[in-house]
N, C-alpha and C. Protein backbone atom coordinates (compact mmCIF):
# COMPACT_ATOMS: atom_id res chain seq x y z
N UNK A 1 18.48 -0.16 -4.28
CA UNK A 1 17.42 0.66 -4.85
C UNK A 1 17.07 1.80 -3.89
N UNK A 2 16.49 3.36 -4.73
CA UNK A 2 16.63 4.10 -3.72
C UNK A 2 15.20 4.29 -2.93
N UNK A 3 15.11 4.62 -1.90
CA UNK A 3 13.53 4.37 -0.96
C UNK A 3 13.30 5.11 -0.17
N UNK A 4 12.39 5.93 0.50
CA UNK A 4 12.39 7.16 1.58
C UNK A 4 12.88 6.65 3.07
N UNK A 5 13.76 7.35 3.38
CA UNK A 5 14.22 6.54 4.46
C UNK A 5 14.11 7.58 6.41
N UNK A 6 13.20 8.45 5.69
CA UNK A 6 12.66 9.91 6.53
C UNK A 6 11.57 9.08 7.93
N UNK A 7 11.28 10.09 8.31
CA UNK A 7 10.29 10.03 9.52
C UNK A 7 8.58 9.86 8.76
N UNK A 8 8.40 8.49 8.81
CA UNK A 8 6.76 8.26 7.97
C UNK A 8 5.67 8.99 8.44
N UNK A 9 5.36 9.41 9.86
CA UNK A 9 4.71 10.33 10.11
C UNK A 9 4.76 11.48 9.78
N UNK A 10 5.47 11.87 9.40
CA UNK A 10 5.65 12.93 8.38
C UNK A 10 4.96 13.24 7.35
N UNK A 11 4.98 12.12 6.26
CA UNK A 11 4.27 12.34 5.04
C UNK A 11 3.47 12.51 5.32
N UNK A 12 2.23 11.20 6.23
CA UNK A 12 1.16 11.71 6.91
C UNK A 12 0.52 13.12 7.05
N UNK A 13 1.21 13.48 7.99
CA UNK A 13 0.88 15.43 8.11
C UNK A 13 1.03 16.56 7.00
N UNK A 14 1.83 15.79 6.16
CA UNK A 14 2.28 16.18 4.79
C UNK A 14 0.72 16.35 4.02
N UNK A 15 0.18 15.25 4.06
CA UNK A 15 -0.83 14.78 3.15
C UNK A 15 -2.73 14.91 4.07
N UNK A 16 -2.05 15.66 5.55
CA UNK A 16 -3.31 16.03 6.07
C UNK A 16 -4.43 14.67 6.21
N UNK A 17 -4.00 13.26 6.12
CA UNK A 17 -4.69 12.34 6.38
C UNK A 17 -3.20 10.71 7.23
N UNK A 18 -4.93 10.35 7.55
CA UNK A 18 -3.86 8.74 7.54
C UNK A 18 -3.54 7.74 6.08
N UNK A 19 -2.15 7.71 6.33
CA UNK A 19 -2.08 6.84 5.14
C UNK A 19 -1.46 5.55 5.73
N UNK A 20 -1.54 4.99 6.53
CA UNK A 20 -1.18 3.51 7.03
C UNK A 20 -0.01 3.34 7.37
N UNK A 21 0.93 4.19 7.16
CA UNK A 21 2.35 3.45 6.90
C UNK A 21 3.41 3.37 7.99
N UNK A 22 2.52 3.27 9.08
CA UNK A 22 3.09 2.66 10.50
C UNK A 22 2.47 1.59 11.24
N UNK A 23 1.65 0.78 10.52
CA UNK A 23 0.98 -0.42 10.77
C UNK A 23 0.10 -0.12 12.11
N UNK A 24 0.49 -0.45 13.18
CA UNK A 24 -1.09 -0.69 14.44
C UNK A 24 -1.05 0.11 14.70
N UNK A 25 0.43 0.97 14.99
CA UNK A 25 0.62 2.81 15.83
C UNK A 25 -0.59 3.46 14.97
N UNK A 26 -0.96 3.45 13.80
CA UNK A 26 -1.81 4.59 12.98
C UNK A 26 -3.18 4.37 13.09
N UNK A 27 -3.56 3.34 14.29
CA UNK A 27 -4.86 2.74 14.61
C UNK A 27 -4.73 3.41 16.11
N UNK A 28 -3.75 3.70 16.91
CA UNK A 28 -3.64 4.63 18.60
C UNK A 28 -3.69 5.90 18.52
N UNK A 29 -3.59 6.03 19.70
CA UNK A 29 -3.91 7.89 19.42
C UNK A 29 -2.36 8.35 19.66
N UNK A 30 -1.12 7.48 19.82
CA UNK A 30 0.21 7.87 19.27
C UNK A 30 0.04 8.40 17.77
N UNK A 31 -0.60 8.10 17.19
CA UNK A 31 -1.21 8.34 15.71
C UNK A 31 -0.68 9.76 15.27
N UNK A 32 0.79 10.50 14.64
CA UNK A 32 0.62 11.91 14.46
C UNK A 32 -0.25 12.75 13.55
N UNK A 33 -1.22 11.87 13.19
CA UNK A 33 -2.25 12.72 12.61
C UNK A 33 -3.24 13.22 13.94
N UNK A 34 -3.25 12.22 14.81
CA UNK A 34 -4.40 12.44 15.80
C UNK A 34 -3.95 13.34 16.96
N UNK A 35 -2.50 13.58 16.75
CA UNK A 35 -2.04 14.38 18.14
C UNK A 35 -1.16 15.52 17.03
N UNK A 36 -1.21 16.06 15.92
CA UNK A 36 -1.21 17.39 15.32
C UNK A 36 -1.04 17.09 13.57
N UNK A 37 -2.18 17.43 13.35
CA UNK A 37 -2.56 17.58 12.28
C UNK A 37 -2.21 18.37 11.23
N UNK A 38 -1.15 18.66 11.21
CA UNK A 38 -0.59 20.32 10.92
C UNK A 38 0.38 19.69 9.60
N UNK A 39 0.66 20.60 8.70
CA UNK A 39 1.89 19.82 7.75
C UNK A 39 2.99 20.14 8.18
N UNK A 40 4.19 19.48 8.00
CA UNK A 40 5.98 19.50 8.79
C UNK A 40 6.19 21.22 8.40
N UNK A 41 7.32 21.02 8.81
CA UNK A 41 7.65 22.02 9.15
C UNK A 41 7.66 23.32 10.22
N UNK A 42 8.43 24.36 10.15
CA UNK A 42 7.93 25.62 11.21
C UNK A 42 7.36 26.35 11.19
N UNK A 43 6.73 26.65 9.98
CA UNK A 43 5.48 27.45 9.50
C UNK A 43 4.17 26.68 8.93
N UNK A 44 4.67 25.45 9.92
CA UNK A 44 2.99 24.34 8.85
C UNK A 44 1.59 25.02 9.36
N UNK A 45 2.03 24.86 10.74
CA UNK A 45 0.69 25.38 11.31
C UNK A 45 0.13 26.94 10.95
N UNK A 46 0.58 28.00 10.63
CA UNK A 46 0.31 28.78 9.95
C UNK A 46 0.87 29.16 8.46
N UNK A 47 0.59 27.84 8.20
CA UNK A 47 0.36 28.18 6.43
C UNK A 47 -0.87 27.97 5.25
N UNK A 48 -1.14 29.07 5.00
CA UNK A 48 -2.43 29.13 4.06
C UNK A 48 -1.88 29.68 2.26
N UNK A 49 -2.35 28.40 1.33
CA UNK A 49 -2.22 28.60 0.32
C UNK A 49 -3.25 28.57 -1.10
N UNK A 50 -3.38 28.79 -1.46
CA UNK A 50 -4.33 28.92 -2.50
C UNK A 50 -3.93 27.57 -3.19
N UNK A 51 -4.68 26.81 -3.27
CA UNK A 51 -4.28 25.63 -3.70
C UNK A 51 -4.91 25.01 -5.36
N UNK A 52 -4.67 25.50 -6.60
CA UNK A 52 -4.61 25.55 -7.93
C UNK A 52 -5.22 23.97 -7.68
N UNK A 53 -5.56 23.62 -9.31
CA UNK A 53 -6.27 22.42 -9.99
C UNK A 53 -4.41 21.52 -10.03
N UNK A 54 -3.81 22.09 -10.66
CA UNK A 54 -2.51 21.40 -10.38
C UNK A 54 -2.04 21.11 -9.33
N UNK A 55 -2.26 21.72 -8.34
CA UNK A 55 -1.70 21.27 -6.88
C UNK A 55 -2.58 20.18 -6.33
N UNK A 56 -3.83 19.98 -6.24
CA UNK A 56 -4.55 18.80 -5.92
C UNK A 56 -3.97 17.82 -6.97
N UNK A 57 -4.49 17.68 -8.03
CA UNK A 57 -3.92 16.66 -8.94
C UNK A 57 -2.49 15.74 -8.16
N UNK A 58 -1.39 16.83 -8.18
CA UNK A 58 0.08 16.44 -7.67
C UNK A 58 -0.27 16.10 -6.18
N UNK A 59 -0.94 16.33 -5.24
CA UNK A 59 -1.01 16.22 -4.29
C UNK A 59 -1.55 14.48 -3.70
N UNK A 60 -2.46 14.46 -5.10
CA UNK A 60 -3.37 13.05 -4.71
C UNK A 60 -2.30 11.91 -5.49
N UNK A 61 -1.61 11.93 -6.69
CA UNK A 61 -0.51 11.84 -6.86
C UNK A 61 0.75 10.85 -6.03
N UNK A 62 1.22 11.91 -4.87
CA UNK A 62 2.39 12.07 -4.17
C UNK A 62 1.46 11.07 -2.99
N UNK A 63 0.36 11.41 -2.90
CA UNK A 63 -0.39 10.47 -1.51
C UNK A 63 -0.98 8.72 -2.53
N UNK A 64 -1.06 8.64 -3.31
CA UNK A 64 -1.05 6.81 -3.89
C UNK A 64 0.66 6.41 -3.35
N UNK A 65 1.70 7.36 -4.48
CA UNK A 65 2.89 7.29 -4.14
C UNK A 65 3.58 6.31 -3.03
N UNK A 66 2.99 7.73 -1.75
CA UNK A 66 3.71 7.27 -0.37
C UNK A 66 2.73 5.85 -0.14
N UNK A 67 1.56 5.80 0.01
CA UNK A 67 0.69 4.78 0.33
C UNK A 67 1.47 3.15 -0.07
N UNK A 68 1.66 3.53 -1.01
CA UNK A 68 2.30 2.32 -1.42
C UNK A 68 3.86 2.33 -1.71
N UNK A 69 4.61 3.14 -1.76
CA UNK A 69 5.98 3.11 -1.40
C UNK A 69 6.32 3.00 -2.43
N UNK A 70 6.28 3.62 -3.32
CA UNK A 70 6.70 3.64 -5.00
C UNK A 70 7.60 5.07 -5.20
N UNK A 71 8.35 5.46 -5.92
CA UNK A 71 9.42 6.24 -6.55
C UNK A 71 8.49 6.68 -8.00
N UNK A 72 8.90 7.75 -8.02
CA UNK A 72 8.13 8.35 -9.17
C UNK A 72 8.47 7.46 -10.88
N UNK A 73 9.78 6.87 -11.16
CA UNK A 73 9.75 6.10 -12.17
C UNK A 73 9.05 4.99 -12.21
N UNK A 74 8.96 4.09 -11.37
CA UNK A 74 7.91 3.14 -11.46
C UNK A 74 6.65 3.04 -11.08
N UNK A 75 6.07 4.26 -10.52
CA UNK A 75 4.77 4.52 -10.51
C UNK A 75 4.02 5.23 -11.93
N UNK A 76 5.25 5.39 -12.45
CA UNK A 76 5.02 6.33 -14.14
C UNK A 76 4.71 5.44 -15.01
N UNK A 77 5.66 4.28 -14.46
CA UNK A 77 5.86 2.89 -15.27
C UNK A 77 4.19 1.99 -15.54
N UNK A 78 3.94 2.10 -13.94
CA UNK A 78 2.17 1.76 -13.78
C UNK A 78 1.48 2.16 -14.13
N UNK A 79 1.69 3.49 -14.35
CA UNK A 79 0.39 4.03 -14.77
C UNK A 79 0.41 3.92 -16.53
N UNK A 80 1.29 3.98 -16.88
CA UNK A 80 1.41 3.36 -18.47
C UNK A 80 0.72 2.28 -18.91
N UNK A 81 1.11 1.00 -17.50
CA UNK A 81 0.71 -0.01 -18.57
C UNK A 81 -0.82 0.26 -17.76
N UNK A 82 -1.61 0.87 -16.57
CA UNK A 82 -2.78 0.74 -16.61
C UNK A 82 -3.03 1.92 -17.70
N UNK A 83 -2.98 2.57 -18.17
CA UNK A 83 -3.74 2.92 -19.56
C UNK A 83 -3.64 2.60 -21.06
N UNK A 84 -2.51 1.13 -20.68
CA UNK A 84 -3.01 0.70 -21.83
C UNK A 84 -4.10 -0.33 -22.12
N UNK A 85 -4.40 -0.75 -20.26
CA UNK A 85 -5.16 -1.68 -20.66
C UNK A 85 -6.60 -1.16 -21.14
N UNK A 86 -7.86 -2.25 -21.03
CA UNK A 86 -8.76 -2.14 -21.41
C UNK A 86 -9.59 -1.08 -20.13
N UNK A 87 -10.40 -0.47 -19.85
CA UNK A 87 -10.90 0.01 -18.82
C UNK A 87 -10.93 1.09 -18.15
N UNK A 88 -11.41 1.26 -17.29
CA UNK A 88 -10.26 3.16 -16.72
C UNK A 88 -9.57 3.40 -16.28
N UNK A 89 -8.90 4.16 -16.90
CA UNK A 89 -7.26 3.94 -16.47
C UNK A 89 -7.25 4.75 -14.88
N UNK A 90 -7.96 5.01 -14.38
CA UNK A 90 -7.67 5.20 -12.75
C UNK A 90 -8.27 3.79 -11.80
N UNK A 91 -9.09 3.38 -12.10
CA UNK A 91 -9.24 2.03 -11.54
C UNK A 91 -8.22 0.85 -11.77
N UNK A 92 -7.79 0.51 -13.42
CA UNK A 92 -6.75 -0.02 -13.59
C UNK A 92 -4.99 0.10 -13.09
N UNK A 93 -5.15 1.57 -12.73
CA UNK A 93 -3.88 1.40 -11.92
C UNK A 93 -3.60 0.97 -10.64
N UNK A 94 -5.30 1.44 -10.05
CA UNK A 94 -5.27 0.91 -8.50
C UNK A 94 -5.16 -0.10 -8.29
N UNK A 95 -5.72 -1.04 -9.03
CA UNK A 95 -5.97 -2.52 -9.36
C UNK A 95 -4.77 -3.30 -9.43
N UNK A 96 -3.80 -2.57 -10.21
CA UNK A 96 -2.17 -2.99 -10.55
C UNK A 96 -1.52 -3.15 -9.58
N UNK A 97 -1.46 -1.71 -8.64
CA UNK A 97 -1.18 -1.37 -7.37
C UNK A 97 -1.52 -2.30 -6.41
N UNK A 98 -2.59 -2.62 -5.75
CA UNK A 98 -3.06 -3.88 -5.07
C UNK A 98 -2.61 -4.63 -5.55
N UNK A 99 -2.40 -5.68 -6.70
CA UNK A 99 -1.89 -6.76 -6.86
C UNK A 99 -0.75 -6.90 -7.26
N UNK A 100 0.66 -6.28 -6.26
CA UNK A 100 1.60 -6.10 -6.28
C UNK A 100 1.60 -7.17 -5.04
N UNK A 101 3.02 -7.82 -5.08
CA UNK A 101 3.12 -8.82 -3.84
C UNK A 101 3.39 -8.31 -2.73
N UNK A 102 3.89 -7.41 -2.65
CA UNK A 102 4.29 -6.77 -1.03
C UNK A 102 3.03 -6.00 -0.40
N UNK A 103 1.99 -5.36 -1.80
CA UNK A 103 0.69 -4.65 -1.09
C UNK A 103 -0.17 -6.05 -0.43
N UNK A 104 -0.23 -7.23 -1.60
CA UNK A 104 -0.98 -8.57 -1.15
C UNK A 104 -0.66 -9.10 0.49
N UNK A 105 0.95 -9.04 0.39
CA UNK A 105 1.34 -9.47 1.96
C UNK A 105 1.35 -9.00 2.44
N UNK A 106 0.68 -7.75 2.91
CA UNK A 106 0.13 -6.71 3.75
C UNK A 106 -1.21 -6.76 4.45
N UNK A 107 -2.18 -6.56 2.88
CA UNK A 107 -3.58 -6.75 2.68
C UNK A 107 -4.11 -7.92 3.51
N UNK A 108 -3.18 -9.34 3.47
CA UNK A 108 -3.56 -10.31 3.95
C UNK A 108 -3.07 -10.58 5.70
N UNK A 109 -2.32 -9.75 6.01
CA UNK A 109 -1.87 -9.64 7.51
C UNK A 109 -0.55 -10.19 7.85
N UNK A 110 0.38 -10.65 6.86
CA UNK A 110 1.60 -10.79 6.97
C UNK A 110 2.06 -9.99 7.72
N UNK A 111 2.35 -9.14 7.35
CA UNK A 111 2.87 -7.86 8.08
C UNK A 111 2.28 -6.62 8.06
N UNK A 112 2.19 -5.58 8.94
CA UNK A 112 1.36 -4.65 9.91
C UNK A 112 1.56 -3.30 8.39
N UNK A 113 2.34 -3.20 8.10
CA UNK A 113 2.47 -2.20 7.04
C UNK A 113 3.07 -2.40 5.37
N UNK A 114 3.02 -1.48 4.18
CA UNK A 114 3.99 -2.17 3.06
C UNK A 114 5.39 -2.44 3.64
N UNK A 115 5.77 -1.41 4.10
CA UNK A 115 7.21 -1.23 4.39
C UNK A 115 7.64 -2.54 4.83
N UNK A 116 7.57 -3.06 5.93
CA UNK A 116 7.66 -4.67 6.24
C UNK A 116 7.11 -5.40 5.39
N UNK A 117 5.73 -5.87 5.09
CA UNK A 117 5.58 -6.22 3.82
C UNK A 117 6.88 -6.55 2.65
N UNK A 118 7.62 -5.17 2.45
CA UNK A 118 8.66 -5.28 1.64
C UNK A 118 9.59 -6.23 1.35
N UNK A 119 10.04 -5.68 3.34
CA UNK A 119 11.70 -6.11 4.02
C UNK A 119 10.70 -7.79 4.38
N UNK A 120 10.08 -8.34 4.49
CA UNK A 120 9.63 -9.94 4.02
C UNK A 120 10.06 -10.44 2.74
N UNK A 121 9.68 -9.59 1.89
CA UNK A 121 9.51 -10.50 0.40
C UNK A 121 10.79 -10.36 0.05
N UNK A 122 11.90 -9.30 0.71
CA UNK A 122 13.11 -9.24 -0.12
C UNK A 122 14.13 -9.91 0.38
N UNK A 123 13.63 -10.41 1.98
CA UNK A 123 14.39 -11.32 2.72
C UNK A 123 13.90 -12.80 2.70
N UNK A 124 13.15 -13.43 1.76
CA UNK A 124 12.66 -14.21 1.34
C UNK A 124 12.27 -14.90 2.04
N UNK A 125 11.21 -14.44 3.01
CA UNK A 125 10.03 -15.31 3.84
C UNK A 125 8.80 -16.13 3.02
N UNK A 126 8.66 -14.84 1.75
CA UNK A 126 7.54 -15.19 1.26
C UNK A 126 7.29 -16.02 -0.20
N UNK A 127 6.17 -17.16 -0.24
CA UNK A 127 6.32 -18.04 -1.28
C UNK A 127 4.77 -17.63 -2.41
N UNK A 128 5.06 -17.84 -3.33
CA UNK A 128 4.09 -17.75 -4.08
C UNK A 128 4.24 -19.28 -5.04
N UNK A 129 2.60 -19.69 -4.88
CA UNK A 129 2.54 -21.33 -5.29
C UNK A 129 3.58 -22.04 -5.02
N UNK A 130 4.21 -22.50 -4.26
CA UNK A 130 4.88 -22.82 -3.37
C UNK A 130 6.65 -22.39 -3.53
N UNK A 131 6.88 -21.32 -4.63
CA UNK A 131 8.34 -20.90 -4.62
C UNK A 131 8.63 -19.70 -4.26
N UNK A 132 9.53 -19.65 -3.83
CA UNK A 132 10.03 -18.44 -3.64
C UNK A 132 10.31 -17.14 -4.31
N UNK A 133 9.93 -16.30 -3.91
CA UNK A 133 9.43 -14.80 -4.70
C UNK A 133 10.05 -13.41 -4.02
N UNK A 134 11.31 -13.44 -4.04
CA UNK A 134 11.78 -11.82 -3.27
C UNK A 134 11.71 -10.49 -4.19
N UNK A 135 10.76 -10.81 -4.78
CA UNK A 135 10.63 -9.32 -5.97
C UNK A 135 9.13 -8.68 -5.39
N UNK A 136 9.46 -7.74 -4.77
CA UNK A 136 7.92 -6.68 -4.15
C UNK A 136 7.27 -6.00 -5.10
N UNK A 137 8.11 -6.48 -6.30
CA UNK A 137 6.81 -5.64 -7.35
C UNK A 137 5.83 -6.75 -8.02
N UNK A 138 6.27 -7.90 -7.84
CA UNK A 138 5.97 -9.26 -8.91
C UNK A 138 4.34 -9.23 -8.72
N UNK A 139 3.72 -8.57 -9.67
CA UNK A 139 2.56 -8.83 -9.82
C UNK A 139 1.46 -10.27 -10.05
N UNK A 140 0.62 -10.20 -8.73
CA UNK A 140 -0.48 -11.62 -8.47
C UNK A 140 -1.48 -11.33 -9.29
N UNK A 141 -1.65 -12.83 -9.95
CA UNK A 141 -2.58 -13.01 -10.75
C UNK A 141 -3.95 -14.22 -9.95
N UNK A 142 -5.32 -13.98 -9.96
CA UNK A 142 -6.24 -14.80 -9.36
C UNK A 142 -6.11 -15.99 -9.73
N UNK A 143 -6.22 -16.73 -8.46
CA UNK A 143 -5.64 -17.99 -8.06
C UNK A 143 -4.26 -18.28 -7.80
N UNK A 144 -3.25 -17.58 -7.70
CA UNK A 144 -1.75 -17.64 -6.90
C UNK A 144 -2.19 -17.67 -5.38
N UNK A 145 -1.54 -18.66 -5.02
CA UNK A 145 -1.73 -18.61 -3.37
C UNK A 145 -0.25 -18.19 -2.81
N UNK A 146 -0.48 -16.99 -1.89
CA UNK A 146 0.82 -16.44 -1.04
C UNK A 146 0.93 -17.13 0.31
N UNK A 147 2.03 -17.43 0.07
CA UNK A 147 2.10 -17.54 1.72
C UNK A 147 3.61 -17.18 2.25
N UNK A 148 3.83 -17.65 4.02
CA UNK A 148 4.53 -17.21 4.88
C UNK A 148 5.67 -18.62 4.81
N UNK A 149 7.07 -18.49 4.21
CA UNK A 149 7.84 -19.72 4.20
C UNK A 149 7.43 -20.66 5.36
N UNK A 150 7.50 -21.70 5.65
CA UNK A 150 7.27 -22.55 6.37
C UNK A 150 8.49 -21.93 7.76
N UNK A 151 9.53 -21.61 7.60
CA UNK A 151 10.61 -21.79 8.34
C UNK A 151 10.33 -20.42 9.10
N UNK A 152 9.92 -19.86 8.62
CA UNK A 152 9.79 -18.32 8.97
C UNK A 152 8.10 -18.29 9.56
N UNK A 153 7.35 -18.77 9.59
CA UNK A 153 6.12 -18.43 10.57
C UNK A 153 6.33 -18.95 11.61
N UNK A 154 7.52 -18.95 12.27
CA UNK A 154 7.66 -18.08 13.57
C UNK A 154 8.04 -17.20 14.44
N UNK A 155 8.39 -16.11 13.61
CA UNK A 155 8.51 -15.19 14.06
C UNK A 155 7.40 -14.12 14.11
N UNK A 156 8.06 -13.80 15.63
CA UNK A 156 7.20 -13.00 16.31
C UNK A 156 6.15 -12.29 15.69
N UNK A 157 6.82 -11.27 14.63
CA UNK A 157 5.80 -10.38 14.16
C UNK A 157 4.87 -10.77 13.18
N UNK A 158 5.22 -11.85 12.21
CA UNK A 158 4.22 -12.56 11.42
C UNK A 158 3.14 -13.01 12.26
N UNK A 159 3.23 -13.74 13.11
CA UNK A 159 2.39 -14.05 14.21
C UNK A 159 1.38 -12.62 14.98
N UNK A 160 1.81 -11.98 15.18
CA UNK A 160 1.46 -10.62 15.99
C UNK A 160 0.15 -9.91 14.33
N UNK A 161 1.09 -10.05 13.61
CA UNK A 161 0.39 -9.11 12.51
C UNK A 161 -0.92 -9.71 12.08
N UNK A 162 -1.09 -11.20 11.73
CA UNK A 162 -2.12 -11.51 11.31
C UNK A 162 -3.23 -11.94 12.30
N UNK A 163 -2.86 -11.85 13.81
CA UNK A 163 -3.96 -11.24 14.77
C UNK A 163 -4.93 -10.16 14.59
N UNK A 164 -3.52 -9.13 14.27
CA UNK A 164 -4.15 -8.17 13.97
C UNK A 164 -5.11 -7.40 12.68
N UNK A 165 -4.59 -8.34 11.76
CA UNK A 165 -5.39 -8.33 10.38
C UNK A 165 -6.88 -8.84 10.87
N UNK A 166 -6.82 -9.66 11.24
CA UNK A 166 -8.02 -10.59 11.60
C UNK A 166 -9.42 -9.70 12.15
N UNK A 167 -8.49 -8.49 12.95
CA UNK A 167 -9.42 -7.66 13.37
C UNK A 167 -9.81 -6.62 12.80
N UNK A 168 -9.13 -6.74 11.82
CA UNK A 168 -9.26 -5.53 10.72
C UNK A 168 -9.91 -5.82 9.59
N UNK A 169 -9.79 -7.42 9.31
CA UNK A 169 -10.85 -7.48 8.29
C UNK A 169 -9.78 -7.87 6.82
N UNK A 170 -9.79 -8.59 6.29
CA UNK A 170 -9.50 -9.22 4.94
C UNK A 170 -10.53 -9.17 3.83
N UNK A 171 -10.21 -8.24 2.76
CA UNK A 171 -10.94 -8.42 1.73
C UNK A 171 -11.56 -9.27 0.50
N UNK A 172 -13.06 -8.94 0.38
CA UNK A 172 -13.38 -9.98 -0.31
C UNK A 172 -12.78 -10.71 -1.48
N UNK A 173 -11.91 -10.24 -2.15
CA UNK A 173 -11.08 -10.45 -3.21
C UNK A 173 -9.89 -11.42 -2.85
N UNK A 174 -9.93 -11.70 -1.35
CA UNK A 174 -8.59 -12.52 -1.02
C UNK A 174 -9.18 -13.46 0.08
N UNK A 175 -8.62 -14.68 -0.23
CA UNK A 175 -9.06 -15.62 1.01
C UNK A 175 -7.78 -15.95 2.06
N UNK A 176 -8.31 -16.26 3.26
CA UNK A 176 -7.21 -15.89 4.14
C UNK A 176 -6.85 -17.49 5.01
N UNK A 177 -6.15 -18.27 4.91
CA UNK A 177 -6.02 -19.48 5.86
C UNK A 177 -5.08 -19.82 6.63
N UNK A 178 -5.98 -19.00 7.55
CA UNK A 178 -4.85 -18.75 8.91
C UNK A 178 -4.11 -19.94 9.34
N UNK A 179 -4.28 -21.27 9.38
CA UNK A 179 -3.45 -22.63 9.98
C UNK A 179 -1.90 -22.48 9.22
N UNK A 180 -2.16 -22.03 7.99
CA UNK A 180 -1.13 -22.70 6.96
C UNK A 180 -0.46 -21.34 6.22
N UNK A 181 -0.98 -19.92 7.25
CA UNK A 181 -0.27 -18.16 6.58
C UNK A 181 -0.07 -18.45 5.56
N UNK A 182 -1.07 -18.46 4.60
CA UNK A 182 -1.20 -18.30 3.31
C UNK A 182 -2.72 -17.84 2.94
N UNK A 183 -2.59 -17.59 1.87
CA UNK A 183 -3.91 -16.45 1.04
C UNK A 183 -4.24 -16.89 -0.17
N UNK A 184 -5.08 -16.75 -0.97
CA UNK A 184 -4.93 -17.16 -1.83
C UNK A 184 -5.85 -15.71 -2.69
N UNK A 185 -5.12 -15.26 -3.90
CA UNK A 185 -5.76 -13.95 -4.76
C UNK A 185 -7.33 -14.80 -5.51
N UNK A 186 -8.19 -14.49 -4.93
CA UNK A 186 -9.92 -15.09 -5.37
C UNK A 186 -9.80 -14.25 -6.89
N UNK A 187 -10.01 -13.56 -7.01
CA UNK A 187 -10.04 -12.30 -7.92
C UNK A 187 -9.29 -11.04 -8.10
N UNK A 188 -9.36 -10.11 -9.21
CA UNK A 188 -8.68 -8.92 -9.51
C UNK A 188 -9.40 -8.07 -8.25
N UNK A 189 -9.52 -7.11 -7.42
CA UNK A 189 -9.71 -6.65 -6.80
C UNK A 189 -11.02 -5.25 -7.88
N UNK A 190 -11.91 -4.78 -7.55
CA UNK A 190 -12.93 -3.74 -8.39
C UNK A 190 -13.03 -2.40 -7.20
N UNK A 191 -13.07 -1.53 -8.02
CA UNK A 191 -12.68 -0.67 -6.76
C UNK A 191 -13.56 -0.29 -5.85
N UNK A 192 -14.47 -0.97 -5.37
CA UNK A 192 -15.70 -0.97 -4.46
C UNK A 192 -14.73 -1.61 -3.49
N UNK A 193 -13.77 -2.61 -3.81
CA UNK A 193 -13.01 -3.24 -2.88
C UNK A 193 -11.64 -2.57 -2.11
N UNK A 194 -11.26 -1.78 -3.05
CA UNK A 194 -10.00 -0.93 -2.59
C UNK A 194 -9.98 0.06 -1.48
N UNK A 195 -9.76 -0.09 -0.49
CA UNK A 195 -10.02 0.95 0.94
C UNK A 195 -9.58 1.94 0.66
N UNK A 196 -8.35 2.04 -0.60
CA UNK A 196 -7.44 3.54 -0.28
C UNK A 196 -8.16 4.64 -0.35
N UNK A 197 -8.39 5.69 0.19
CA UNK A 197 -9.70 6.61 -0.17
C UNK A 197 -8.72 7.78 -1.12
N UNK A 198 -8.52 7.13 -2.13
CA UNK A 198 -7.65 8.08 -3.11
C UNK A 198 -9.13 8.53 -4.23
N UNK A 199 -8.57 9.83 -4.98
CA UNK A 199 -9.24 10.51 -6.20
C UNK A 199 -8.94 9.94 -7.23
N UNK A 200 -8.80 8.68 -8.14
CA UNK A 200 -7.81 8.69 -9.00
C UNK A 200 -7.66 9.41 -10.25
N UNK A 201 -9.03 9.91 -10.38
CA UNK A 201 -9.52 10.31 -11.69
C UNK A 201 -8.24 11.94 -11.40
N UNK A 202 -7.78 12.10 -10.44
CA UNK A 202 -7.02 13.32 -10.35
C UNK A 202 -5.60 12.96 -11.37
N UNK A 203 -5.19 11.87 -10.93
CA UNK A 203 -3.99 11.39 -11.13
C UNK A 203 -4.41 11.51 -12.47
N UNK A 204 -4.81 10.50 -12.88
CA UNK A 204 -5.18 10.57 -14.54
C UNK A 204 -5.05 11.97 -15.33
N UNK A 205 -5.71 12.88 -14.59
CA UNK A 205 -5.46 14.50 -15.55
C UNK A 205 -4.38 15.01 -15.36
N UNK A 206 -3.92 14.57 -13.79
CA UNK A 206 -2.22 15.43 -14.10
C UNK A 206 -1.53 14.35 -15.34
N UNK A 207 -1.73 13.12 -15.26
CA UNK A 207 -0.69 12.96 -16.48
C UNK A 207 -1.16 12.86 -17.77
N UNK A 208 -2.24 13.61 -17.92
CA UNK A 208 -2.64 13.59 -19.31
C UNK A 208 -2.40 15.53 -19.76
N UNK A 209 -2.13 16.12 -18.73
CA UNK A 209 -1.69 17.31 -19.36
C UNK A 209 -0.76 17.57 -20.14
């Protein structure tokens, strides 16, 4: 399957914020948002554009996108079925989005970013109600408990990561039991709960044009 396989700090500067997707580095001041803020390229730093109602829209867009590591067909795919459901369809997609298994084994401190997150679930560390699950899109439903294969919580970085979750905080929507690296989904997530500091209501009008 095809996947961005570029310099992630990049998008970052791309998108003029932090978007997570280097796990603890994007918490230091190695951070390339925090040591140049500028978008890529050789003319980033002096480039000024008039930036249209369409260009934000696409912009906020391309930043859920990278956040969560999605390809424009199956993020098209999401946003379909969140407007068919009941509700608003910009909360309902975020909602979808979070309860994707590779965002869950993230969220919960498995691993430091999606990207790992991913390369877990597809190398089959990770169990859902006690079977095995290497599909990173397989959407959690409340009350599935995730966890870390038995054979595999010990390695290093599973270990390392949910230290570091710990200090970061686990959301109310997910319970976390550290003895046994597993989680369990409490609830659908409401977007009072969702950290991503996305617009969604943007997204929604670019694809309703």
């Amino acid at each position: 399957m095809a996947r961005y396989r570029g310099p992630v700090c990049r998008l970052c500067r791309r998108e003029g914020m932090k978007l997570f997707l280097k796990g603890e580095r994007c918490y230091k001041e190695k951070c390339a948002i925090e040591r140049r803020n500028v978008p890529p390229g050789q003319h980033g730093a002096g480039r000024r554009r008039k930036v249209r109602a369409y260009g934000l829209q696409l912009r906020e867009k391309q930043k859920v996108r990278r956040v969560y590591g999605l390809l424009e067909g199956p993020f098209r795919r999401t946003f379909g079925e969140a407007s068919r459901r009941r509700g608003v369809t910009g909360e309902n997609l975020l909602q979808l989005l979070e309860l994707r298994l590779d965002s869950v084994v993230c969220t919960l401190g498995f691993a430091v970013s999606r990207s790992q997150a991913r390369q877990l679930v597809r190398h089959g560390h990770i169990q859902v109600d006690g079977r095995r699950v290497d599909i990173p899109s397989f959407r959690l439903k409340p009350g599935m408990v995730v966890s870390v294969k038995e054979a595999s919580r010990k390695i290093k970085h599973v270990g390392e990561s949910m230290e570091f979750a710990q200090g970061r905080g686990i959301p109310s929507w997910l319970e976390l039991d550290v003895a046994n690296s597993a989680g369990t989904v409490v609830e659908a997530p409401t977007r009072d709960e969702i950290r991503v500091p996305i617009q969604e209501q943007l997204i929604v009008e670019l694809y309703s044009r």
